[in-house]
Protein backbone atom coordinates (compact mmCIF):
# COMPACT_ATOMS: atom_id res chain seq x y z
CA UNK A 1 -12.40 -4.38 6.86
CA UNK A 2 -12.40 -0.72 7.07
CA UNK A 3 -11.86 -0.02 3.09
CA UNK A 4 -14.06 -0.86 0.98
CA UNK A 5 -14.79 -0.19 -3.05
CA UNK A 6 -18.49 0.70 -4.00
CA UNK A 7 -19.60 2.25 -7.28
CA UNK A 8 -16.25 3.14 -8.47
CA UNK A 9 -15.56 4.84 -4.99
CA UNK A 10 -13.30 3.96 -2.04
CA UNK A 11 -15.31 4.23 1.37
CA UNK A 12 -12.26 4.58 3.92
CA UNK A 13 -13.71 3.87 7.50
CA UNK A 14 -11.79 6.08 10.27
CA UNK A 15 -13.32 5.84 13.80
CA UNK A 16 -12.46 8.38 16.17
CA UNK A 17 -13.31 7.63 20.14
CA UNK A 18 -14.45 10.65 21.94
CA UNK A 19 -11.87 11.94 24.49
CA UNK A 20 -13.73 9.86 27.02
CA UNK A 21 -13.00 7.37 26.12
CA UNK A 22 -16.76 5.63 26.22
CA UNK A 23 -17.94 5.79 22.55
CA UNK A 24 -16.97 5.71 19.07
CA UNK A 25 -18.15 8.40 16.45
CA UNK A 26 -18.33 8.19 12.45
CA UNK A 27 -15.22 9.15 10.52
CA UNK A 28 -14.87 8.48 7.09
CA UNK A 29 -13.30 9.32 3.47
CA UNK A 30 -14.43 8.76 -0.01
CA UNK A 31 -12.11 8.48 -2.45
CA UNK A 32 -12.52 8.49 -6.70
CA UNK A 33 -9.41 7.64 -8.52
CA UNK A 34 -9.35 9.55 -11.71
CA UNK A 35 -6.96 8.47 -13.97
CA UNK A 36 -3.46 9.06 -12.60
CA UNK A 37 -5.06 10.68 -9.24
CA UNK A 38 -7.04 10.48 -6.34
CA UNK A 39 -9.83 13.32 -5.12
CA UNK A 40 -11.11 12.37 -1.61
CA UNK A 41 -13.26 14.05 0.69
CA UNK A 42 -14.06 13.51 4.61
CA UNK A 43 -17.09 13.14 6.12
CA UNK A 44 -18.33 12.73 9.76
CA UNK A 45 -21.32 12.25 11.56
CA UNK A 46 -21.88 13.00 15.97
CA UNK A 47 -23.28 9.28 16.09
CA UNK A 48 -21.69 7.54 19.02
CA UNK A 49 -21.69 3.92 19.20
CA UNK A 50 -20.07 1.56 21.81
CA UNK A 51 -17.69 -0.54 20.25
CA UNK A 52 -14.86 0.14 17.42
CA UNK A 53 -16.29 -2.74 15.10
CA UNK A 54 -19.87 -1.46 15.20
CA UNK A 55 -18.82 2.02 14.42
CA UNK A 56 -16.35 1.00 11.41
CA UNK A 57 -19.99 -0.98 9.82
CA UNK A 58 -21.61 2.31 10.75
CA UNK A 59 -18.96 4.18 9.02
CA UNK A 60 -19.51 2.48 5.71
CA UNK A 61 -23.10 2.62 5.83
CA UNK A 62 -22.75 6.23 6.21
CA UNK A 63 -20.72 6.07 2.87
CA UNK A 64 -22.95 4.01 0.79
CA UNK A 65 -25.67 6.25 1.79
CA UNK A 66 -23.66 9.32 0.57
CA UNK A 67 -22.72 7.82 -3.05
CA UNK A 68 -26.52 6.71 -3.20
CA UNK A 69 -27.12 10.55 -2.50
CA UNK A 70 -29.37 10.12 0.36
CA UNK A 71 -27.70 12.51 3.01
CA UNK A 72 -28.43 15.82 2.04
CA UNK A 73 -25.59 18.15 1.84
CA UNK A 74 -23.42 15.38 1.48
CA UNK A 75 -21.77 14.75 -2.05
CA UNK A 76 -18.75 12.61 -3.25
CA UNK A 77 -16.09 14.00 -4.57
């Protein structure tokens, strides 16, 4: 599951492996739908983790965090 809806949101997990090919790092998009259209923002993060699936959970942690407002710097669109 790498979309998920949270507080009127959409968290949109996007994993990205490092040219390596070893690791996984945090990708992600928000997305509010606002009437007839959508505002999104991106939002990434230099974690690495090892596998795809543990970085997607990562990914929407990261999100939840950001609606919450708990990453400073960070907003939703």
């Amino acid at each position: 599951m790498n979309r998920v809806a949270y507080k009127g949101y959409i968290i949109d997990a996007e994993p990205s492996q490092l040219a390596d090919g070893s690791r996984w790092t945090i990708n992600i998009t928000i997305e509010r739908h606002d009437g007839g259209s959508v505002i999104a923002r991106s939002f990434n993060a230099a974690n690495a983790f090892e596998t795809k699936d543990e970085t997607v959970q990562h990914c929407i942690n990261f999100g939840y965090q950001i609606i919450d407002g708990k990453i400073a710097g960070c907003t939703p669109p």
